[in-house]
Protein backbone atom coordinates (compact mmCIF):
# COMPACT_ATOMS: atom_id res chain seq x y z
CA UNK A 1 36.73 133.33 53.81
CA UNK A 2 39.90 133.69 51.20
CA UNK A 3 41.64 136.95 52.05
CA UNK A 4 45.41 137.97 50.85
CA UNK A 5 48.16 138.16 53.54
CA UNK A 6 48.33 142.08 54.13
CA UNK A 7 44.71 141.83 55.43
CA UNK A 8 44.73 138.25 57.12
CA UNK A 9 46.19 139.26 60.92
CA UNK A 10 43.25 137.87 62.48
CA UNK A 11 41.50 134.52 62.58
CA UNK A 12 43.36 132.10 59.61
CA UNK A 13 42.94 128.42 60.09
CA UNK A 14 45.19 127.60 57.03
CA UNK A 15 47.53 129.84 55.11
CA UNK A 16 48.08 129.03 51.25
CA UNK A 17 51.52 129.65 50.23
CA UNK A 18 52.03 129.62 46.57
CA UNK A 19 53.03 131.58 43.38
CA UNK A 20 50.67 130.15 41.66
CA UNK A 21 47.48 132.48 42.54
CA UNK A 22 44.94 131.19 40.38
CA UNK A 23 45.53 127.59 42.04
CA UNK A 24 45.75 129.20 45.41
CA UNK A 25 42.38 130.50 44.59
CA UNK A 26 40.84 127.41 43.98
CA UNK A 27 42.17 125.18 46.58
CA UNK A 28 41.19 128.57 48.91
CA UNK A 29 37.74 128.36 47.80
CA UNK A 30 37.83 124.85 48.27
CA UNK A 31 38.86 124.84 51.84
CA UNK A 32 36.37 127.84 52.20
CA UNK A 33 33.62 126.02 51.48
CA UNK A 34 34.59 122.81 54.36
CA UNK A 35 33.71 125.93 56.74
CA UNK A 36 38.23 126.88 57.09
CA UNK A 37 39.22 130.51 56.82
CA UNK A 38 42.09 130.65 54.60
CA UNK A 39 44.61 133.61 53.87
CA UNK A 40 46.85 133.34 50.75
CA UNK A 41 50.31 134.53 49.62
CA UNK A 42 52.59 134.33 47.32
CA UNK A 43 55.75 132.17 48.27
CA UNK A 44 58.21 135.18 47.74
CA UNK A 45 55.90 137.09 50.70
CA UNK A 46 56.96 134.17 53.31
CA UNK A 47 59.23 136.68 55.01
CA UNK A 48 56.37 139.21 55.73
CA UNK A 49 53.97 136.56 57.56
CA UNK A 50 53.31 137.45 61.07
CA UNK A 51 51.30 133.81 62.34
CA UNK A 52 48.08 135.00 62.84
CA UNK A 53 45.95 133.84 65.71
CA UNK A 54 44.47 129.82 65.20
CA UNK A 55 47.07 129.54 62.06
CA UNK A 56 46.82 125.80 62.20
CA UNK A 57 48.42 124.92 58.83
CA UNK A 58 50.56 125.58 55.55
CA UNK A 59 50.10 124.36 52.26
CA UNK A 60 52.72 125.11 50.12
CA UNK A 61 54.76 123.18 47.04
CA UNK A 62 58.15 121.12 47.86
CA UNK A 63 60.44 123.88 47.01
CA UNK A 64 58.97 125.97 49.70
CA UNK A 65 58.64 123.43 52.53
CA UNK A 66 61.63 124.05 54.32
CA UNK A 67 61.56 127.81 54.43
CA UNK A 68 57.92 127.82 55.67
CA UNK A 69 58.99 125.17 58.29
CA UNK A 70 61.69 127.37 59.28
CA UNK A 71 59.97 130.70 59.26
CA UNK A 72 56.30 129.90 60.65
CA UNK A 73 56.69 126.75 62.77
CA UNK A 74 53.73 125.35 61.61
CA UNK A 75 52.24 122.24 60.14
CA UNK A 76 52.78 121.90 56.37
CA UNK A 77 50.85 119.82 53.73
CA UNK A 78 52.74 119.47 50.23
CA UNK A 79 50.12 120.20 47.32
CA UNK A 80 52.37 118.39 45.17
CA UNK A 81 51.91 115.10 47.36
CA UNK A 82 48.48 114.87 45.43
CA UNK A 83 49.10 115.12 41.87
CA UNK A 84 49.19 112.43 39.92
CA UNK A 85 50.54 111.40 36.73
CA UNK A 86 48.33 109.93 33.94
CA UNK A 87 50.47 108.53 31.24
CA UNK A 88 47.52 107.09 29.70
CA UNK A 89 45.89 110.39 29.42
CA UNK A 90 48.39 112.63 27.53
CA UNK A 91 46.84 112.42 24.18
CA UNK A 92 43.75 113.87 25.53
CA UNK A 93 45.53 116.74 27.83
CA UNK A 94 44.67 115.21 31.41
CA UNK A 95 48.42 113.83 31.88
CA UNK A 96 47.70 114.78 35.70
CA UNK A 97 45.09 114.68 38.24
CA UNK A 98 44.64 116.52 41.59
CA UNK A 99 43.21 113.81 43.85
CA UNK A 100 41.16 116.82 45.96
CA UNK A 101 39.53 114.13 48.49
CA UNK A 102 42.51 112.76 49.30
CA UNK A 103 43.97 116.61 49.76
CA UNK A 104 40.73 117.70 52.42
CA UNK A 105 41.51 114.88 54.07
CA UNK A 106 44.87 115.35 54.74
CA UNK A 107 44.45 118.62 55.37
CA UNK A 108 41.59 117.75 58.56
CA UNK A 109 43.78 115.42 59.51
CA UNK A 110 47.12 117.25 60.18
CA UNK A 111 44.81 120.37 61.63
CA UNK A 112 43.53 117.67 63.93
CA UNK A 113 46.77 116.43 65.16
CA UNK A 114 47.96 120.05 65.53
CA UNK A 115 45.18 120.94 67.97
CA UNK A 116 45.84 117.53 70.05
CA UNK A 117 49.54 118.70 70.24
CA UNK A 118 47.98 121.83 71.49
CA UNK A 119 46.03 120.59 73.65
CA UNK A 120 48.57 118.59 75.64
């Protein structure tokens, strides 16, 4: 489920936290469809974020990090950390790459240690 902050006070396993909708929408949809309930915002909305209840997670860009961190107390994985340059591809318009498996994983992984700190 991808919902927009100002309806996401509920049940939100992973908040997206970027200007950029349109990518927010894909990773969301993404992340939707490993069986996560995602919420996304803009960056500039940070400020207006109440956690919502099983909020496990941020993804947001490196600009953003340390507000979120400071703000929301939660997790945070760096979108950025997965794209890729590909010098050999700039003549054909693919000078990056999103490495997306690496991404899921990461993001299981850090909502994985969050519920064993949890837990203790």
């Amino acid at each position: 489920m991808l919902s927009d902050y100002s309806s996401s006070q509920s049940q939100t396993d992973v908040l997206i936290c970027l200007d950029n909708q349109q990518v927010a929408s894909r990773i969301g949809s993404v992340l939707s469809e490993q069986g996560l309930t995602v919420a996304s915002m803009p960056a500039t909305g940070i400020q207006e974020w109440f956690e919502p209840n099983g909020c496990q997670l941020v993804i947001t860009h490196t600009a953003m990090i340390g507000e979120v961190r400071t703000r929301l107390k939660l997790p945070v994985v760096n979108l950025e950390a997965f794209i890729f340059d590909r010098p050999e591809h700039v003549a054909e318009g693919a000078a990056r790459q999103f490495d997306g498996d690496a991404f899921i994983k990461r993001v299981f992984l850090v909502m994985s240690d969050a519920r064993k700190r949890t837990s203790r």
